[in-house]
C-alpha atoms as a PDB file:
ATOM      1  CA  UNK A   1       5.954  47.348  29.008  1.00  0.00           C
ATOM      2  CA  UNK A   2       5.869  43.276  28.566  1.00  0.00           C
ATOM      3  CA  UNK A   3       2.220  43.979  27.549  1.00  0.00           C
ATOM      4  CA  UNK A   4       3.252  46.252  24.780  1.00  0.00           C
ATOM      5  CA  UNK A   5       6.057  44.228  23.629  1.00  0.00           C
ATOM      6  CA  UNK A   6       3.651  40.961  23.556  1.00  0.00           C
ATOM      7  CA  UNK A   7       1.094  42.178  21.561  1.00  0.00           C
ATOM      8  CA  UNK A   8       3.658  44.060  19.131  1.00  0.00           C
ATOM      9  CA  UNK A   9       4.928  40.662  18.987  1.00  0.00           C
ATOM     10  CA  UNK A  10       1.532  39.121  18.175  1.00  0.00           C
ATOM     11  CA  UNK A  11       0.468  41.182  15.718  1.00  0.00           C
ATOM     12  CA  UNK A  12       3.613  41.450  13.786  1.00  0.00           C
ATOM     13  CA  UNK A  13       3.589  37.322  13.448  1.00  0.00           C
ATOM     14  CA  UNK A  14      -0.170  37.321  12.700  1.00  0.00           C
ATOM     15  CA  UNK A  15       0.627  39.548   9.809  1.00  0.00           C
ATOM     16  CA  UNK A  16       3.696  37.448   8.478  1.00  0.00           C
ATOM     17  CA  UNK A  17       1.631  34.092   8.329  1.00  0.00           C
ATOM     18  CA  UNK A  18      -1.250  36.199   6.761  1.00  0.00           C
ATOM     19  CA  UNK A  19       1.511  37.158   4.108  1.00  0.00           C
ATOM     20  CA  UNK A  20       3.429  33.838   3.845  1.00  0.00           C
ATOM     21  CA  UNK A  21       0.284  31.887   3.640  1.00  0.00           C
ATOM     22  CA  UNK A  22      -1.018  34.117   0.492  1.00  0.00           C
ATOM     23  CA  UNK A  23       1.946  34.614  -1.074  1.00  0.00           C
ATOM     24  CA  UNK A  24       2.100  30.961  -2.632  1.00  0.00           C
ATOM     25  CA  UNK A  25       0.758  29.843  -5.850  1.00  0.00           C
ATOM     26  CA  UNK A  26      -2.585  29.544  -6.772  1.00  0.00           C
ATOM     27  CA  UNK A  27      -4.164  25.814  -6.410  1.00  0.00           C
ATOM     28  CA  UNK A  28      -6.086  24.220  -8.939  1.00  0.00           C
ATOM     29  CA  UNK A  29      -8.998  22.136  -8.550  1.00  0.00           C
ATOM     30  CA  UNK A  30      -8.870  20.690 -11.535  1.00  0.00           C
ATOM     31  CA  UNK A  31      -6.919  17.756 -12.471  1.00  0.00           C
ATOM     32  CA  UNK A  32      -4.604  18.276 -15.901  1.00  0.00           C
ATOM     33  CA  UNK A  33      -6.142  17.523 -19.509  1.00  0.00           C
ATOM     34  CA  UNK A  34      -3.528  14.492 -19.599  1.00  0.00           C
ATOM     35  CA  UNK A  35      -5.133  12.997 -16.623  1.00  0.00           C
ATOM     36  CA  UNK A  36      -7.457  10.291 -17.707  1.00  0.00           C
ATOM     37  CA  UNK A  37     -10.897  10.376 -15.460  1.00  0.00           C
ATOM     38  CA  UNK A  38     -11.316   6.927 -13.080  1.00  0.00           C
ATOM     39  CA  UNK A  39     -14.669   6.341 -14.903  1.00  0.00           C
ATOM     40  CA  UNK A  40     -13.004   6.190 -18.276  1.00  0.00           C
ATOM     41  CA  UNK A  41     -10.486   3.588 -16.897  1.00  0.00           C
ATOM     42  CA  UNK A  42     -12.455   1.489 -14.837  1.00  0.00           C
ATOM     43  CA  UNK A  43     -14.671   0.856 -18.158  1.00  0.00           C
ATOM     44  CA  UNK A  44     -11.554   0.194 -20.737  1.00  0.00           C
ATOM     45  CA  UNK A  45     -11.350  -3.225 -21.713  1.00  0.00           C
ATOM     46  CA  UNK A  46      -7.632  -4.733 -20.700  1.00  0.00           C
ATOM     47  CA  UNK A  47      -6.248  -7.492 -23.643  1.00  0.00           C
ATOM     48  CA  UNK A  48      -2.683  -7.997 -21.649  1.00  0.00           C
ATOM     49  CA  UNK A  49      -2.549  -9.615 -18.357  1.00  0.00           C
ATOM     50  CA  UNK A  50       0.354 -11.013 -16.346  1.00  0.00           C
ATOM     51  CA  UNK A  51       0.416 -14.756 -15.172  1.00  0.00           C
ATOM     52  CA  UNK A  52      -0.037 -14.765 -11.200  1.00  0.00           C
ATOM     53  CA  UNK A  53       2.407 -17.041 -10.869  1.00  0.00           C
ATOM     54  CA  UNK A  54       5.574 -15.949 -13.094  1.00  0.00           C
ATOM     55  CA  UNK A  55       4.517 -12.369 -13.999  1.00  0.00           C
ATOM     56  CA  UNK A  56       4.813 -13.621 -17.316  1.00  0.00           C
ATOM     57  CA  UNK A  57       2.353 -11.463 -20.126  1.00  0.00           C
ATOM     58  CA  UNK A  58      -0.444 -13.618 -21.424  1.00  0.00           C
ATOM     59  CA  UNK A  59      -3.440 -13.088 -23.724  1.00  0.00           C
ATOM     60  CA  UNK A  60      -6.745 -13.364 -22.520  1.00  0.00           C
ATOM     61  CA  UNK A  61      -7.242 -16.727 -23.756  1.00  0.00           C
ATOM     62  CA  UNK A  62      -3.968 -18.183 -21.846  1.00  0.00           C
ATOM     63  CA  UNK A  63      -4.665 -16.494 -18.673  1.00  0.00           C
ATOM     64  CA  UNK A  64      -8.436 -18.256 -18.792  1.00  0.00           C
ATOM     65  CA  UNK A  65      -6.856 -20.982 -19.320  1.00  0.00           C
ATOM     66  CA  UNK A  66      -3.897 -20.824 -16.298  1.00  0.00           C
ATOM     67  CA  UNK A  67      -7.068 -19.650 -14.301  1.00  0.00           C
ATOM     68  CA  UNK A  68      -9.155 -23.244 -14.847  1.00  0.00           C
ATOM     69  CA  UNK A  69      -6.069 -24.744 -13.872  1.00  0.00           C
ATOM     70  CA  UNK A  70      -5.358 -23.519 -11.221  1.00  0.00           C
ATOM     71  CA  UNK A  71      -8.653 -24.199  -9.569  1.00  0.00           C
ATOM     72  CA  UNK A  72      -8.868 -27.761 -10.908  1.00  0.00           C
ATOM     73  CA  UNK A  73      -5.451 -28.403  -9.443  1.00  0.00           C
ATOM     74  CA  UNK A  74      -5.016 -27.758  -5.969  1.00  0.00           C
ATOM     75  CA  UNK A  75      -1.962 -26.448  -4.725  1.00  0.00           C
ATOM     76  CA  UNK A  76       1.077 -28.362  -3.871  1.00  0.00           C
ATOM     77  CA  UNK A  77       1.055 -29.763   0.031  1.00  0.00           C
ATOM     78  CA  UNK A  78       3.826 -30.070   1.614  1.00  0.00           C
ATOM     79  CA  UNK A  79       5.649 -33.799   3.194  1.00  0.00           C
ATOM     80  CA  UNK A  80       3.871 -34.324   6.730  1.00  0.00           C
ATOM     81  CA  UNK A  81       7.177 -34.256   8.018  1.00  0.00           C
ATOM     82  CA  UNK A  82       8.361 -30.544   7.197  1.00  0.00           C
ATOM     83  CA  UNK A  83       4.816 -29.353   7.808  1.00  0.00           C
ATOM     84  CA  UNK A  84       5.150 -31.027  11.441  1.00  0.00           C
ATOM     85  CA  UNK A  85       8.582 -29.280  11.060  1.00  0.00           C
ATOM     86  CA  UNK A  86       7.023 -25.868  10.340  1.00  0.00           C
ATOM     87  CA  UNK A  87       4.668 -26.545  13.357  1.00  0.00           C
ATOM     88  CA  UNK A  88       7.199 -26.670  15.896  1.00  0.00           C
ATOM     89  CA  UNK A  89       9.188 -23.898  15.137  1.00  0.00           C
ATOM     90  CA  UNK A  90       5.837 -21.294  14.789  1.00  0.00           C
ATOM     91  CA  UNK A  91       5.031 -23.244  18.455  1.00  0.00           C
ATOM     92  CA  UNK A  92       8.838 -22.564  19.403  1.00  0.00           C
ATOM     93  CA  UNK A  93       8.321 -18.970  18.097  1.00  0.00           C
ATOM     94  CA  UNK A  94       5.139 -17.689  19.822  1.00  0.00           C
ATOM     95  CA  UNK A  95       6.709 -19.914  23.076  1.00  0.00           C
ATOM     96  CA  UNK A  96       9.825 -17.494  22.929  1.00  0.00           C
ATOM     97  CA  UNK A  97       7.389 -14.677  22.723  1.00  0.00           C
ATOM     98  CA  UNK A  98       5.393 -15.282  25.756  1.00  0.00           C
ATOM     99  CA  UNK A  99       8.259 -16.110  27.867  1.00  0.00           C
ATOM    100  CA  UNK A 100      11.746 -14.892  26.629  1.00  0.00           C
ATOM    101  CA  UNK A 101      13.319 -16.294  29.710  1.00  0.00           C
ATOM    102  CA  UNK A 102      13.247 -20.300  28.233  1.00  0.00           C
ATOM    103  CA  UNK A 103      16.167 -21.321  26.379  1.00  0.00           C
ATOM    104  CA  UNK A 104      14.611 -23.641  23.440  1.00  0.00           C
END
């Protein structure tokens, strides 16, 4: 009787995801005609660009220009004491890490 019952059970749920799982929509493939092929893009020629520093939108000529400077210039360093600063809290940090126990 459990038998029975088990594989009336079976087959009745194989045949209800065979329906559920063909009853949906067809898929296509194919992306929409809107959708503008990666090849296209990657070959299109971009005149805006934003500053890396302020987001700010610059023309190709200003954002050659930012670019020189910034590798001429290098980058702001900071006072030797907040670096040493900055050192002893990222050794405080990774201290706390390895042994929570310490009260520093």
């Amino acid at each position: 009787m459990k038998r029975i019952l088990l594989l009336i059970l079976s087959v009745t749920t194989s045949i209800l995801i065979v329906l559920v799982g063909h009853s949906g929509k067809a898929v296509m493939a194919l992306p929409s005609q809107e959708d503008i092929p990666e090849e296209i893009l990657r070959t299109e020629i971009i005149l805006t660009v934003r500053s890396p520093i302020d987001g700010k939108v610059l023309t190709p000529a200003e954002y050659a220009e930012l670019e020189t400077q910034i590798q001429i210039s290098p980058p702001p360093r900071l006072a030797s004491g907040i670096r040493d600063k900055v050192f002893l809290l990222q050794l405080r940090k990774t201290l706390l890490q390895l042994f929570p126990f310490l009260s520093i």
